[in-house]
Protein backbone atom coordinates (compact mmCIF):
# COMPACT_ATOMS: atom_id res chain seq x y z
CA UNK A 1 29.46 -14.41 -125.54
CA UNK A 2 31.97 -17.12 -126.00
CA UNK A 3 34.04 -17.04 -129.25
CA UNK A 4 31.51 -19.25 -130.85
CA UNK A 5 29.13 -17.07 -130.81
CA UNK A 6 26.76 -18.64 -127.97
CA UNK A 7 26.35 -17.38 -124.32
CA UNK A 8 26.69 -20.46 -122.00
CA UNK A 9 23.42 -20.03 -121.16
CA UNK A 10 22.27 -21.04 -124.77
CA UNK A 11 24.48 -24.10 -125.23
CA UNK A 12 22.66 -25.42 -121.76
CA UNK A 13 19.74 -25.00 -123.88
CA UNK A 14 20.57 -26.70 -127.07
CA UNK A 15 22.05 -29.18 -125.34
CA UNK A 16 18.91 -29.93 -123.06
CA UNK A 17 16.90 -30.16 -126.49
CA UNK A 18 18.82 -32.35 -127.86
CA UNK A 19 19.16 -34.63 -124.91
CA UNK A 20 15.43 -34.39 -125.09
CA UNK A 21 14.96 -34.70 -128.29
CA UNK A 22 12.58 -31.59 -128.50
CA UNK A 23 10.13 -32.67 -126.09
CA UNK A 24 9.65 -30.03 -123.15
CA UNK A 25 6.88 -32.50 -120.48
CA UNK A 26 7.44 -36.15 -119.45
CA UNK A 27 4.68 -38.35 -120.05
CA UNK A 28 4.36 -39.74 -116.55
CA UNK A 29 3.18 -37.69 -113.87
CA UNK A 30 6.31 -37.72 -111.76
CA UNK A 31 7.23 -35.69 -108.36
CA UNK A 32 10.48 -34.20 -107.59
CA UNK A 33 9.83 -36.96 -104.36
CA UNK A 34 9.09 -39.58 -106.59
CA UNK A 35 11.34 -43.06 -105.97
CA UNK A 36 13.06 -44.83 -108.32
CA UNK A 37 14.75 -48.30 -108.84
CA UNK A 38 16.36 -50.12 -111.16
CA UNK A 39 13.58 -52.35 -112.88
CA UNK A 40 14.65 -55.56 -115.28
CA UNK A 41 14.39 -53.65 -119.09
CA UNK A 42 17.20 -52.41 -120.99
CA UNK A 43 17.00 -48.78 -122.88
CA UNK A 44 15.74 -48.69 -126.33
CA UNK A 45 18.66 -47.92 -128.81
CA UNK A 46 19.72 -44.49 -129.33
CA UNK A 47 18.75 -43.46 -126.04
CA UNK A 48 20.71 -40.48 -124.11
CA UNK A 49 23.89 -40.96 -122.06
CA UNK A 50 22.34 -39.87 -119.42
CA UNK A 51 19.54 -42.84 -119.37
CA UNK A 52 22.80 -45.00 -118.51
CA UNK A 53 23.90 -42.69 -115.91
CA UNK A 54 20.42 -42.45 -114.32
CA UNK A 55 20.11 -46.31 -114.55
CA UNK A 56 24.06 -46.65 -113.08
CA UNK A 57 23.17 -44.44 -110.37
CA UNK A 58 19.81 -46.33 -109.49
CA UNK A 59 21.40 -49.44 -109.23
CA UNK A 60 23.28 -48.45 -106.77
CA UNK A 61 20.43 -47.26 -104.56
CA UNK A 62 16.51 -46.09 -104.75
CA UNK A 63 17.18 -42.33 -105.84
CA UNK A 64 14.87 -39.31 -106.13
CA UNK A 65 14.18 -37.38 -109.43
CA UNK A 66 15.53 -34.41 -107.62
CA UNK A 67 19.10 -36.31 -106.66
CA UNK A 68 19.32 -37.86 -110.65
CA UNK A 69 18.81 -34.05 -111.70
CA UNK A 70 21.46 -33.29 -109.12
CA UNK A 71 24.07 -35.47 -109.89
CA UNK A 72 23.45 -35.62 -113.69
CA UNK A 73 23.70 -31.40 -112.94
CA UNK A 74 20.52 -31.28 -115.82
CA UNK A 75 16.94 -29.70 -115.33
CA UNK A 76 14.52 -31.18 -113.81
CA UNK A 77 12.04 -31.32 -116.42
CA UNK A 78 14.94 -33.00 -118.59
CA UNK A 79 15.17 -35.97 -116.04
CA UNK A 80 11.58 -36.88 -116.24
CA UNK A 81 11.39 -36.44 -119.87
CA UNK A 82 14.42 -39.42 -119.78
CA UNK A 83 12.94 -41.29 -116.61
CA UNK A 84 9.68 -41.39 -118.51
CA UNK A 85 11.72 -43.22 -121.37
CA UNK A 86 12.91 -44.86 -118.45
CA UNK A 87 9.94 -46.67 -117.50
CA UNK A 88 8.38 -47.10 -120.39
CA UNK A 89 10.95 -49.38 -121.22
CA UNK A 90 10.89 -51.18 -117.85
CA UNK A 91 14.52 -49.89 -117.11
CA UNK A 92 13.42 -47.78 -114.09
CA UNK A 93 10.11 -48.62 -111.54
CA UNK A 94 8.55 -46.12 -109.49
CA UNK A 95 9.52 -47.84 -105.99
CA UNK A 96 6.74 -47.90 -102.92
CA UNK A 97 8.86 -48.20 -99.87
CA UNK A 98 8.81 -47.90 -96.09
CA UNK A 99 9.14 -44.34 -96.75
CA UNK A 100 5.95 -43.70 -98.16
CA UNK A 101 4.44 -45.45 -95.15
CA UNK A 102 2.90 -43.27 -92.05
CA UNK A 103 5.81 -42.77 -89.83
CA UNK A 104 3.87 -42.38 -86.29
CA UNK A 105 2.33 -45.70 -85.23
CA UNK A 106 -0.80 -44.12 -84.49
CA UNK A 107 -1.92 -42.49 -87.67
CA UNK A 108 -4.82 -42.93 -88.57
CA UNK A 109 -5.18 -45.84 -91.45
CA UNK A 110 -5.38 -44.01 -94.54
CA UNK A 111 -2.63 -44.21 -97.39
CA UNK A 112 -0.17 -41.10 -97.23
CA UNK A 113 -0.22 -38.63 -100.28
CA UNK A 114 3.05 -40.32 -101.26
CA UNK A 115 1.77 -43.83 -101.49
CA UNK A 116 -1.22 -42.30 -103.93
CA UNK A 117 1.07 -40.31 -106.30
CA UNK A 118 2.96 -43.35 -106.97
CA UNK A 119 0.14 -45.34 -107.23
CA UNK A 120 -1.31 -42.92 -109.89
CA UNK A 121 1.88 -42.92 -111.41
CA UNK A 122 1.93 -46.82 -111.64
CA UNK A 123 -2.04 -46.87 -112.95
CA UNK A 124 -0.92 -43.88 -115.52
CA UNK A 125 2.05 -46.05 -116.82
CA UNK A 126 -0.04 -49.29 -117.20
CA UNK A 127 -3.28 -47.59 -118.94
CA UNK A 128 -1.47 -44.76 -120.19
CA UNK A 129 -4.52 -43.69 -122.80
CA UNK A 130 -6.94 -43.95 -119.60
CA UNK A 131 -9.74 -40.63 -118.92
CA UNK A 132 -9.91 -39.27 -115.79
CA UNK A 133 -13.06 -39.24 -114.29
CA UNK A 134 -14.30 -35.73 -113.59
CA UNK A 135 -15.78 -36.46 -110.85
CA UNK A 136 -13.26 -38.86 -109.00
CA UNK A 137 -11.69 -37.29 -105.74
């Protein structure tokens, strides 16, 4: 216990809530794969420091959610909570590049699993109160 009377394992806890602000599951289906890139909307006030780090650090380059969790050194679950914020403010895109294209010349013609989660993630984000259909798939 430190001398405040918290372990260091609970302050990483309250802190994550807070940075949260209570919510524990982003609202866009996002991979630990998934792509992002700086998109042309600004935060909505009040947002988290770390929205302005993620966004700093996508600039730079297309990043995964894993490598913002990594270099921001928070959960996982955290990021996407804030990339989900993210997006919805058009401060982040989910970004379909030559990566998510087959790599061997002659694959067959089909779109790779990557290409459809970020598709789904794109359709999710634009009709966000859609149903799925149960028997799609």
């Amino acid at each position: 216990m430190s001398t405040h009377g918290r372990s260091a394992e609970e302050s990483t806890f309250v802190r994550t809530y807070t940075l949260t602000r209570g919510r524990t599951k982003p609202r866009h289906l996002l991979g630990l794969e998934t792509v992002l890139d700086a998109g042309s909307g600004r935060p909505g006030p009040g947002q988290a420091v770390e929205c302005e780090e993620i966004l700093a650090l996508c600039r730079e380059h297309r990043r995964s959610v894993t490598e913002l969790a990594g270099r921001l050194r928070r959960p996982v679950t955290a990021v996407k909570i804030l990339v989900s914020d993210l997006l919805d403010a058009d401060a982040l895109v989910v970004s379909v590049t030559d990566a998510y294209t087959a790599s061997d010349a002659d694959a067959d013609e089909r779109p790779t699993t990557h290409l459809l989660a970020a598709l789904s993630v794109g359709l999710k984000r634009k009709w966000p109160d859609a149903v799925a259909y149960p028997k799609a798939g």
